[in-house]
C-alpha atoms as a PDB file:
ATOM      1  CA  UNK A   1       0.000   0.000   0.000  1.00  0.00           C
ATOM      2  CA  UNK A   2       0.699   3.573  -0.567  1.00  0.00           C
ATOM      3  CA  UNK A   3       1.903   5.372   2.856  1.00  0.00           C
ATOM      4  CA  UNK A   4       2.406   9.324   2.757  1.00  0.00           C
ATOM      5  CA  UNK A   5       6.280  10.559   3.624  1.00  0.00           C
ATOM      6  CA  UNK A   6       8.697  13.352   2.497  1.00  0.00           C
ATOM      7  CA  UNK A   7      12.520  13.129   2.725  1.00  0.00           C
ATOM      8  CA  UNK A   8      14.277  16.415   2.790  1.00  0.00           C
ATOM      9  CA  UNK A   9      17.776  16.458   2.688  1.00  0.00           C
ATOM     10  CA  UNK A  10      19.101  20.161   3.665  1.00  0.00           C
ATOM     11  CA  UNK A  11      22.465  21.676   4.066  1.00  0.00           C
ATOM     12  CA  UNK A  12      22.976  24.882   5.966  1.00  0.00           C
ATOM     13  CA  UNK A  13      26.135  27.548   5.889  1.00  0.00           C
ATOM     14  CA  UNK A  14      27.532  28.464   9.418  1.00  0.00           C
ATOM     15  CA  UNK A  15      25.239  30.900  11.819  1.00  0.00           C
ATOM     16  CA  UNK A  16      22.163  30.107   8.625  1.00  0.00           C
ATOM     17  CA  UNK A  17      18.745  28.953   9.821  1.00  0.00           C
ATOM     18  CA  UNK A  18      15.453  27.416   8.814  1.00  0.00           C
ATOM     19  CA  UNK A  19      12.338  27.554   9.733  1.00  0.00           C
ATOM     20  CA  UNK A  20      10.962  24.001   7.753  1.00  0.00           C
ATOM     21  CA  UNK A  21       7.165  23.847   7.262  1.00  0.00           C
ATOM     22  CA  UNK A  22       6.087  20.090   8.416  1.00  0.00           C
ATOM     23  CA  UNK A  23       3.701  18.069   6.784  1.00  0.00           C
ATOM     24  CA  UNK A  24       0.811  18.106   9.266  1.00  0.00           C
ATOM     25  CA  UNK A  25      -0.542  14.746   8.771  1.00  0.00           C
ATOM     26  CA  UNK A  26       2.730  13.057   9.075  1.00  0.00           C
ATOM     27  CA  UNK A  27       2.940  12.501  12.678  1.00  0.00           C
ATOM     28  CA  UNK A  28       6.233  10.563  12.635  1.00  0.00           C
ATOM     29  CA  UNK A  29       8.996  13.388  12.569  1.00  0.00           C
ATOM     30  CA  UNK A  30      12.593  12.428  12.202  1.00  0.00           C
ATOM     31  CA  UNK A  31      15.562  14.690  11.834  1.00  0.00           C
ATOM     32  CA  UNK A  32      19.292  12.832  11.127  1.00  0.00           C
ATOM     33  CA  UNK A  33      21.976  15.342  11.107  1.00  0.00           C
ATOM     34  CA  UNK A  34      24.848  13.765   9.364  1.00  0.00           C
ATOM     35  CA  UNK A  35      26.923  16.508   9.244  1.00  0.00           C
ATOM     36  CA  UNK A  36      28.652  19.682  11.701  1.00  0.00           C
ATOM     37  CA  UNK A  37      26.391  20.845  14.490  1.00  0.00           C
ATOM     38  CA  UNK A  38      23.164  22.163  15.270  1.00  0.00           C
ATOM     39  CA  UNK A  39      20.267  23.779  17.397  1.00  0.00           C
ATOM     40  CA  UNK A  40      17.175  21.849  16.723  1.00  0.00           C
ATOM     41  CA  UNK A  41      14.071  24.156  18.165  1.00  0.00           C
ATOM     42  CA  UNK A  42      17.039  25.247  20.479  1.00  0.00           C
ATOM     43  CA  UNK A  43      18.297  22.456  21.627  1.00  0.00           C
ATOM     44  CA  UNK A  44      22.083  21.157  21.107  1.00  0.00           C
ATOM     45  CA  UNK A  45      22.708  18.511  18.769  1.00  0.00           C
ATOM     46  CA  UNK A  46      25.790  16.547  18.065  1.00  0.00           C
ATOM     47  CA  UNK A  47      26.790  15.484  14.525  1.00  0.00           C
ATOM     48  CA  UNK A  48      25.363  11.826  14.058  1.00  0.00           C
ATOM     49  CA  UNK A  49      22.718  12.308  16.159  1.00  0.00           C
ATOM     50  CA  UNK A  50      18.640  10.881  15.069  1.00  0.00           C
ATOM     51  CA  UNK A  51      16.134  13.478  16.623  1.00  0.00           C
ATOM     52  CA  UNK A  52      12.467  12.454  16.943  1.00  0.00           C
ATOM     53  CA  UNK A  53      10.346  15.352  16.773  1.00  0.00           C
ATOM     54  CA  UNK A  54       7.272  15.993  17.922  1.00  0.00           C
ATOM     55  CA  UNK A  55       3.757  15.557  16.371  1.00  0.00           C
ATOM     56  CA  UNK A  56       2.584  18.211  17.982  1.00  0.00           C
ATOM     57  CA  UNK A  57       2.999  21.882  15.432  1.00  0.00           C
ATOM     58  CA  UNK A  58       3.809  22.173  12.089  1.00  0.00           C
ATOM     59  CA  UNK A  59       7.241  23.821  11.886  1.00  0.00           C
ATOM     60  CA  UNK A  60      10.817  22.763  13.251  1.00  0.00           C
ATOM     61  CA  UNK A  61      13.502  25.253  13.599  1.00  0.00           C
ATOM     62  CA  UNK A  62      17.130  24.498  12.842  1.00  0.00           C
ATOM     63  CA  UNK A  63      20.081  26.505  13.438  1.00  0.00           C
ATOM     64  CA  UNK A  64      23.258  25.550  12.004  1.00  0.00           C
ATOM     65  CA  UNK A  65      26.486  25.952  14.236  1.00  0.00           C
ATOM     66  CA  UNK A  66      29.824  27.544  13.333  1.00  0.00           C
ATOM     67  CA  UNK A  67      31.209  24.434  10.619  1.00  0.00           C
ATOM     68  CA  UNK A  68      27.721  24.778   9.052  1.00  0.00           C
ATOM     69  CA  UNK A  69      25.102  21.538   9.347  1.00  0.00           C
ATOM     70  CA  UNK A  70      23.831  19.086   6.527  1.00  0.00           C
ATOM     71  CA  UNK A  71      20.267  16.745   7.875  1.00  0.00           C
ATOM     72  CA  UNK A  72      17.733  15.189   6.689  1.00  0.00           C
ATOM     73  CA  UNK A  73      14.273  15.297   8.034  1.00  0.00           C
ATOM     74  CA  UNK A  74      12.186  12.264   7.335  1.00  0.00           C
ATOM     75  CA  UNK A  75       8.593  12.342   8.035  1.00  0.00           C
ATOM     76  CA  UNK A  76       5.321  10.033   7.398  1.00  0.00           C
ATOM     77  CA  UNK A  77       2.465   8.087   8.832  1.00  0.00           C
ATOM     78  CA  UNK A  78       2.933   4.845  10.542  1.00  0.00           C
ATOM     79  CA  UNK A  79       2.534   1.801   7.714  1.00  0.00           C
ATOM     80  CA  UNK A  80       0.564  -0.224  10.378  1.00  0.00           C
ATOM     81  CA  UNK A  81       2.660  -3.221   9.665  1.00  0.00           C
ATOM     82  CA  UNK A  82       5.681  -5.341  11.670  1.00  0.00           C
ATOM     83  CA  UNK A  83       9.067  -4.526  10.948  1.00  0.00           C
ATOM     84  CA  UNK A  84      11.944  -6.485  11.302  1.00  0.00           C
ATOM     85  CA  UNK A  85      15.416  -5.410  10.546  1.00  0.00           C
ATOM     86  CA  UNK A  86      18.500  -6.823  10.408  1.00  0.00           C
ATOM     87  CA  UNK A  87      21.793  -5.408   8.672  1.00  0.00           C
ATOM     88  CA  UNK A  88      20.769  -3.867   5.453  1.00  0.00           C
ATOM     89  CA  UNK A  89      17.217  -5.382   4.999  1.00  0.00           C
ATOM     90  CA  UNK A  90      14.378  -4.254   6.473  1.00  0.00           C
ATOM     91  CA  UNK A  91      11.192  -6.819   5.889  1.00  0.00           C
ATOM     92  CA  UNK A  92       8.003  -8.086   8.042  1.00  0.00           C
ATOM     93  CA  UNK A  93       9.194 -10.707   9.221  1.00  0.00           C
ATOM     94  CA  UNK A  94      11.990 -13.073  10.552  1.00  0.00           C
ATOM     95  CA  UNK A  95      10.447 -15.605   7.702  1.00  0.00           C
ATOM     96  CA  UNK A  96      11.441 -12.807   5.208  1.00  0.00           C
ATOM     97  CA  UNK A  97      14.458 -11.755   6.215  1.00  0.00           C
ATOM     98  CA  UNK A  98      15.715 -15.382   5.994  1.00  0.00           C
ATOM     99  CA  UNK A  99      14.568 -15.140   2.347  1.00  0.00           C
ATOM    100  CA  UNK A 100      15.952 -12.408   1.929  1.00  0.00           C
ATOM    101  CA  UNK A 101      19.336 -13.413   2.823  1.00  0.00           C
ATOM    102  CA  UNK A 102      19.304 -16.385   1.404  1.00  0.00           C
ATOM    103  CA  UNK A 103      18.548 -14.468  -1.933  1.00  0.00           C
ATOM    104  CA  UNK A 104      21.159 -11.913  -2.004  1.00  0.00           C
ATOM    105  CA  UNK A 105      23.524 -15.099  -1.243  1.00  0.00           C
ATOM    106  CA  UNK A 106      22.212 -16.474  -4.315  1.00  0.00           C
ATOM    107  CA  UNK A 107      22.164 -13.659  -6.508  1.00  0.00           C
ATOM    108  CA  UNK A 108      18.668 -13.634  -6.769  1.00  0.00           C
ATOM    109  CA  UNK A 109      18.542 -10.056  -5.714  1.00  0.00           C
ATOM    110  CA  UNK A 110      20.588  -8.239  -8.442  1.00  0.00           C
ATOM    111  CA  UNK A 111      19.890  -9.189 -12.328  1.00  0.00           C
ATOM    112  CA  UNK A 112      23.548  -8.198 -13.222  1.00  0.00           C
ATOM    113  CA  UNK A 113      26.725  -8.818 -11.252  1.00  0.00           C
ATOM    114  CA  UNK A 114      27.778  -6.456  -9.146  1.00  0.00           C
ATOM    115  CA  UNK A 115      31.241  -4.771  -9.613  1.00  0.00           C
ATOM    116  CA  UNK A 116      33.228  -3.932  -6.690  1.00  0.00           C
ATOM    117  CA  UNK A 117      36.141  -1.145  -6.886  1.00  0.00           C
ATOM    118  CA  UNK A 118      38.337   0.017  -4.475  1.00  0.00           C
ATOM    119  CA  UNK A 119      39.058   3.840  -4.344  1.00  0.00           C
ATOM    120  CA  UNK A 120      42.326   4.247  -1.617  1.00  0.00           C
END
């Protein structure tokens, strides 16, 4: 089924800030910031750090610090489904994760080799 999100990826200069317009029927609210240092609605936050917002209001307010900040904020409505993880998959079920596995073992998953290079 079709489930509702937006995934905005944003990347702020030192000192800039946003003022980012939520969706208001999404009422699961992440923010990842993957890069420098922030104030999220005025609160410190590390580099590498997963914020859940609130579902409460419609903005969030994001300062960037002095080396700038890059995040993403991810928000949508709850699939009403399980989910089970585990290492790069993400299924509903321990039954389909097995499968899973056992398929990208296989090959099954890819219809073309993959090509690895190394970049040092």
């Amino acid at each position: 089924p079709y489930v509702p999100a937006s995934y905005v990826d944003f990347e702020l200069q030192p000192g800039a800030k946003v003022d980012y317009e939520v969706t208001p029927d999404h009422p699961t609210r992440l923010l990842y910031l993957y890069r420098g240092d922030a104030k999220v609605a005025d609160t410190a936050v590390a580099q590498s750090t997963l914020v859940l917002l609130s579902a409460a209001g419609s903005a969030v307010t994001v300062a960037a610090g002095k080396n700038g900040a890059g995040f993403l904020v991810i928000t949508g409505v709850p699939i009403g489904e399980p989910v089970v993880q585990h290492g790069p998959f993400v299924m509903n079920s321990r039954s389909e994760i097995k499968q899973c596995f056992d398929d990208f073992q296989s090959g099954r998953l890819c219809s073309k080799p993959l090509t690895r290079k190394v970049i040092a």
